[in-house]
Protein backbone atom coordinates (compact mmCIF):
# COMPACT_ATOMS: atom_id res chain seq x y z
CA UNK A 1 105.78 27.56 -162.21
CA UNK A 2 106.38 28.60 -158.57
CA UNK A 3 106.82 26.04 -156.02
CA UNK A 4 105.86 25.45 -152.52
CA UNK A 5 108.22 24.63 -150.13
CA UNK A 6 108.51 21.36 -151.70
CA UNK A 7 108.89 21.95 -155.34
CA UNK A 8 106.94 18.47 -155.99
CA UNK A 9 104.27 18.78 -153.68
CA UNK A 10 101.44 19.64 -156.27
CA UNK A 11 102.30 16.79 -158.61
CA UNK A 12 102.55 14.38 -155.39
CA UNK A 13 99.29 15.53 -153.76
CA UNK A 14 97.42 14.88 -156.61
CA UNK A 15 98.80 11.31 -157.27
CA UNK A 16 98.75 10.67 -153.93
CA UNK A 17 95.21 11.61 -153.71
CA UNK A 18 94.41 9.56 -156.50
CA UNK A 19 92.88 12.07 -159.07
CA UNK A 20 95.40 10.29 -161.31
CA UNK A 21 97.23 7.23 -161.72
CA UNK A 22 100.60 7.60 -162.03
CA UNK A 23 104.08 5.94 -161.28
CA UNK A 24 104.85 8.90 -159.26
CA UNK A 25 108.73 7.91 -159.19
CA UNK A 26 108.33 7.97 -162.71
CA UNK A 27 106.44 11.23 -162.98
CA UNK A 28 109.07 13.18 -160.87
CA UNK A 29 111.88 11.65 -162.85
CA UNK A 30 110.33 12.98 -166.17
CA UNK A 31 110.07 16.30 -164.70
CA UNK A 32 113.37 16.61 -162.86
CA UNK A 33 115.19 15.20 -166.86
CA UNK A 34 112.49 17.54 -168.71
CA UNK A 35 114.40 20.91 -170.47
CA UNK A 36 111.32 22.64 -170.24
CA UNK A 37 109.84 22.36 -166.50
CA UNK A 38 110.99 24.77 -164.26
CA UNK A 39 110.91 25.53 -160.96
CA UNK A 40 110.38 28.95 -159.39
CA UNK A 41 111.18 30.26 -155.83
CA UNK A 42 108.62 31.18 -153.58
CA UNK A 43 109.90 34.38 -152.01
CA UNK A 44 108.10 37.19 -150.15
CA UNK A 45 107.23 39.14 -153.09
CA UNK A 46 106.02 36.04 -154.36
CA UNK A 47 103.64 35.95 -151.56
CA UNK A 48 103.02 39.46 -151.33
CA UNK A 49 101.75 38.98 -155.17
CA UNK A 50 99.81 36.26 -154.62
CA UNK A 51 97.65 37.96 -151.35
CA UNK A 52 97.00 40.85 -153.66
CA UNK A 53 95.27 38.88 -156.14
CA UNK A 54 91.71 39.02 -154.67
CA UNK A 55 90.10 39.33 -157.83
CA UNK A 56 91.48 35.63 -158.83
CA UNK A 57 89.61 32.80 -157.14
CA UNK A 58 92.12 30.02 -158.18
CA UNK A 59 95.06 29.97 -155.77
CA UNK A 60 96.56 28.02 -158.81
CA UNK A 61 95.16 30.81 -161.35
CA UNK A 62 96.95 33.32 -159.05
CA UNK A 63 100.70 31.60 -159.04
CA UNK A 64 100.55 31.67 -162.55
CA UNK A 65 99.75 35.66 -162.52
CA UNK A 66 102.60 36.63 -160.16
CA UNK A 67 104.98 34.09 -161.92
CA UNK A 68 104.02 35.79 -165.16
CA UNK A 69 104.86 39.14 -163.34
CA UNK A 70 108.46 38.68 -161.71
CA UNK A 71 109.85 36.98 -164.79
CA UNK A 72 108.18 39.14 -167.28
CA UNK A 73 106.63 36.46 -169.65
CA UNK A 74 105.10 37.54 -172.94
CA UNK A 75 101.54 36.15 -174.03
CA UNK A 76 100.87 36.34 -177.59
CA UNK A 77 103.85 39.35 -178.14
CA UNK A 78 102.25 41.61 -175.19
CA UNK A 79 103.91 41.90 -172.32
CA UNK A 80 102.46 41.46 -168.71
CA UNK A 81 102.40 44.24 -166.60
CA UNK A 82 104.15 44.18 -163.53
């Protein structure tokens, strides 16, 4: 996952906007304990990716590209190209 300049800024908006209840003290704690939540810089490159991702509607669709992309995840055995 990349993160904005706060790293819990997604999970807070949307509590705090009240698409979902949730103890959000709570929430962050499980996330901050969990072994399998990271979270990503968001660097130039980062950026750079993400404005070159016209195609992609989904400013959410496109973090998930360019995080794909700098630390090389596989999907399903295939690689994604950089």
């Amino acid at each position: 996952m990349i993160a904005w300049p706060d790293p819990n800024t997604p999970i807070t908006y949307i509590v705090q906007s009240g698409k979902v209840r949730a103890d959000l003290d709570t929430l962050l704690l499980r996330v901050q304990e969990s072994d399998n939540f990271q979270i990503s810089p968001l660097g130039l490159d980062e950026l750079i990716c993400l404005k070159e991702q016209t195609e992609i509607p989904e400013m959410h669709d496109r973090f998930i590209v360019c995080e794909r992309r700098f630390n090389k995840w596989t999907v399903h055995g295939a690689r994604v190209a950089p």
